[in-house]
C-alpha atoms as a PDB file:
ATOM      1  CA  UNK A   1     156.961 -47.290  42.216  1.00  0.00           C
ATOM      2  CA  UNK A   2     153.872 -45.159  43.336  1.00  0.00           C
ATOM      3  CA  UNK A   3     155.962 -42.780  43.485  1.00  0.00           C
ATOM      4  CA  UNK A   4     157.105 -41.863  39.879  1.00  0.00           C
ATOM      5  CA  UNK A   5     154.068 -42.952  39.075  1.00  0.00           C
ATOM      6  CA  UNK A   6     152.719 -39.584  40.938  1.00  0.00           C
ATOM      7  CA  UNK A   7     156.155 -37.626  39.592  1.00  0.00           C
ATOM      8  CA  UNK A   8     155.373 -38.640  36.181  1.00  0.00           C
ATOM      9  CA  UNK A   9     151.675 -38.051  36.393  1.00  0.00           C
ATOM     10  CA  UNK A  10     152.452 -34.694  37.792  1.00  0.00           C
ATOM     11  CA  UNK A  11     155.105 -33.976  35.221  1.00  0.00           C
ATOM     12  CA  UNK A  12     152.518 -34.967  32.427  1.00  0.00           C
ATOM     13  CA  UNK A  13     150.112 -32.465  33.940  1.00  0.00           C
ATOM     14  CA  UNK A  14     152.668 -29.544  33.949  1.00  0.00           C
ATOM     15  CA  UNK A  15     153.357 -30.100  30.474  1.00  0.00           C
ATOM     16  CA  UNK A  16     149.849 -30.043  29.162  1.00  0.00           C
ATOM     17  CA  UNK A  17     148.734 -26.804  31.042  1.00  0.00           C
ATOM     18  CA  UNK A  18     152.049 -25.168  29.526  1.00  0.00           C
ATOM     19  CA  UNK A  19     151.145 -26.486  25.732  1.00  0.00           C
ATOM     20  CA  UNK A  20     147.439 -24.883  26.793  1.00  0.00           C
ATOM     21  CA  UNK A  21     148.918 -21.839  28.211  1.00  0.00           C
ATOM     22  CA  UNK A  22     151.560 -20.959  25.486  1.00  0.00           C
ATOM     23  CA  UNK A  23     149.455 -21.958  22.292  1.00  0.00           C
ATOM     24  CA  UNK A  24     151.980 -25.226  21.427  1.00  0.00           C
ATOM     25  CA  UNK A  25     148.464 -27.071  21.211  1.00  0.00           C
ATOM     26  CA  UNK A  26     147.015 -25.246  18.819  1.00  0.00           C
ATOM     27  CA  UNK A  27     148.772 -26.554  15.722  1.00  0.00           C
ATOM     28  CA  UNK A  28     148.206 -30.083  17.066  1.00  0.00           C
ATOM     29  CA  UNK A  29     144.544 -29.542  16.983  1.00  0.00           C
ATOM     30  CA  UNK A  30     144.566 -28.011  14.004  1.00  0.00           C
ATOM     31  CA  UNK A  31     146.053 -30.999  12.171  1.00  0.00           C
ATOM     32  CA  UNK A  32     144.089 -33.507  13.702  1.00  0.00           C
ATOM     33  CA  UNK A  33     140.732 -31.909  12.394  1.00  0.00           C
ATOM     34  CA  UNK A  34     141.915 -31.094   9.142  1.00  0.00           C
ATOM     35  CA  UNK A  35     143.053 -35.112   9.096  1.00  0.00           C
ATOM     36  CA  UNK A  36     139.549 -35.938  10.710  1.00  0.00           C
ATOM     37  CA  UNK A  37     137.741 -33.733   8.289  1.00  0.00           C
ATOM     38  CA  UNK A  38     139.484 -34.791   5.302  1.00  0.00           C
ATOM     39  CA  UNK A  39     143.068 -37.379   4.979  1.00  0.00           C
ATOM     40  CA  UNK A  40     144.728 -36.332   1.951  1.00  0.00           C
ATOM     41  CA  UNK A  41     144.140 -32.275   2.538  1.00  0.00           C
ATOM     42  CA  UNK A  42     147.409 -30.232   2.473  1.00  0.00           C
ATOM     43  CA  UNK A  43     147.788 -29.548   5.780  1.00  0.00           C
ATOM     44  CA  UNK A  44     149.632 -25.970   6.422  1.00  0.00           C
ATOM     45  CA  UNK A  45     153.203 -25.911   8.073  1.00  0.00           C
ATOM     46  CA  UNK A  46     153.633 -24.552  11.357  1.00  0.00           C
ATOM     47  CA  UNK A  47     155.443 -21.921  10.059  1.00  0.00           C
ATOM     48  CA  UNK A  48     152.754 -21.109   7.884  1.00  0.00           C
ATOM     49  CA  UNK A  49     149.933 -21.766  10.592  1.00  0.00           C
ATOM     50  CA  UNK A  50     151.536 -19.445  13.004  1.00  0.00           C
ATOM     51  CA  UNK A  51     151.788 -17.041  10.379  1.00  0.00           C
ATOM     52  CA  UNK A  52     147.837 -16.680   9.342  1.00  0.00           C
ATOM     53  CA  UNK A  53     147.448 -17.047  13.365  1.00  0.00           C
ATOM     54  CA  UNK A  54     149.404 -13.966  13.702  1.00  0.00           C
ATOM     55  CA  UNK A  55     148.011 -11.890  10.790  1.00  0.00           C
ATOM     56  CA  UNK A  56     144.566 -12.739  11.882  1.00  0.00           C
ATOM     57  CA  UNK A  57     144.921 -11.278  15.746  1.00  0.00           C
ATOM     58  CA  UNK A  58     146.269  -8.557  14.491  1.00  0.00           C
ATOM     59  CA  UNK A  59     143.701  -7.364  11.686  1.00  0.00           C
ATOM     60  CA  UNK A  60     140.707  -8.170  14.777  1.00  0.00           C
ATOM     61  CA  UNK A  61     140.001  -4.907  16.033  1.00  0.00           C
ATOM     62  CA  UNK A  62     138.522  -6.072  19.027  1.00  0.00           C
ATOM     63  CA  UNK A  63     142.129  -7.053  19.865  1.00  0.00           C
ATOM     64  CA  UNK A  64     143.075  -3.160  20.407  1.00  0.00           C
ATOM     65  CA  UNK A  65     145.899  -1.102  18.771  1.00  0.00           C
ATOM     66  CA  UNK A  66     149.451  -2.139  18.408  1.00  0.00           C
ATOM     67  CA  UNK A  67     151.689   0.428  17.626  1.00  0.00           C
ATOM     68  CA  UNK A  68     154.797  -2.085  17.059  1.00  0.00           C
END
């Protein structure tokens, strides 16, 4: 039993440093504060989300050019 305890605690771990490390999280947090900050907001698909993510980075000129 201690043992997939320790694989499933492991497997857990794994799969929250790869939501961290790929951006999965993001939307997650997103919709939990706009739910915290106010219940009965419209809350922006993922689709959408990842969409004013993307056109954000790319008009920050701090983040460099981009030619493509």
């Amino acid at each position: 039993m201690k043992g997939a305890a320790g694989i499933r605690r492991t497997a857990s771990k794994i799969r929250w440093f790869w939501r961290e490390a790929s951006g999965e999280a993001t939307y997650d947090r997103y919709v939990a504060h706009a739910r915290a900050h106010d219940p009965r907001a419209e809350v922006l698909s993922r689709r959408e989300f990842e969409r004013q993510r993307i056109d954000a980075r790319e008009a920050d000129p701090r983040e460099g050019f981009r030619c493509c």
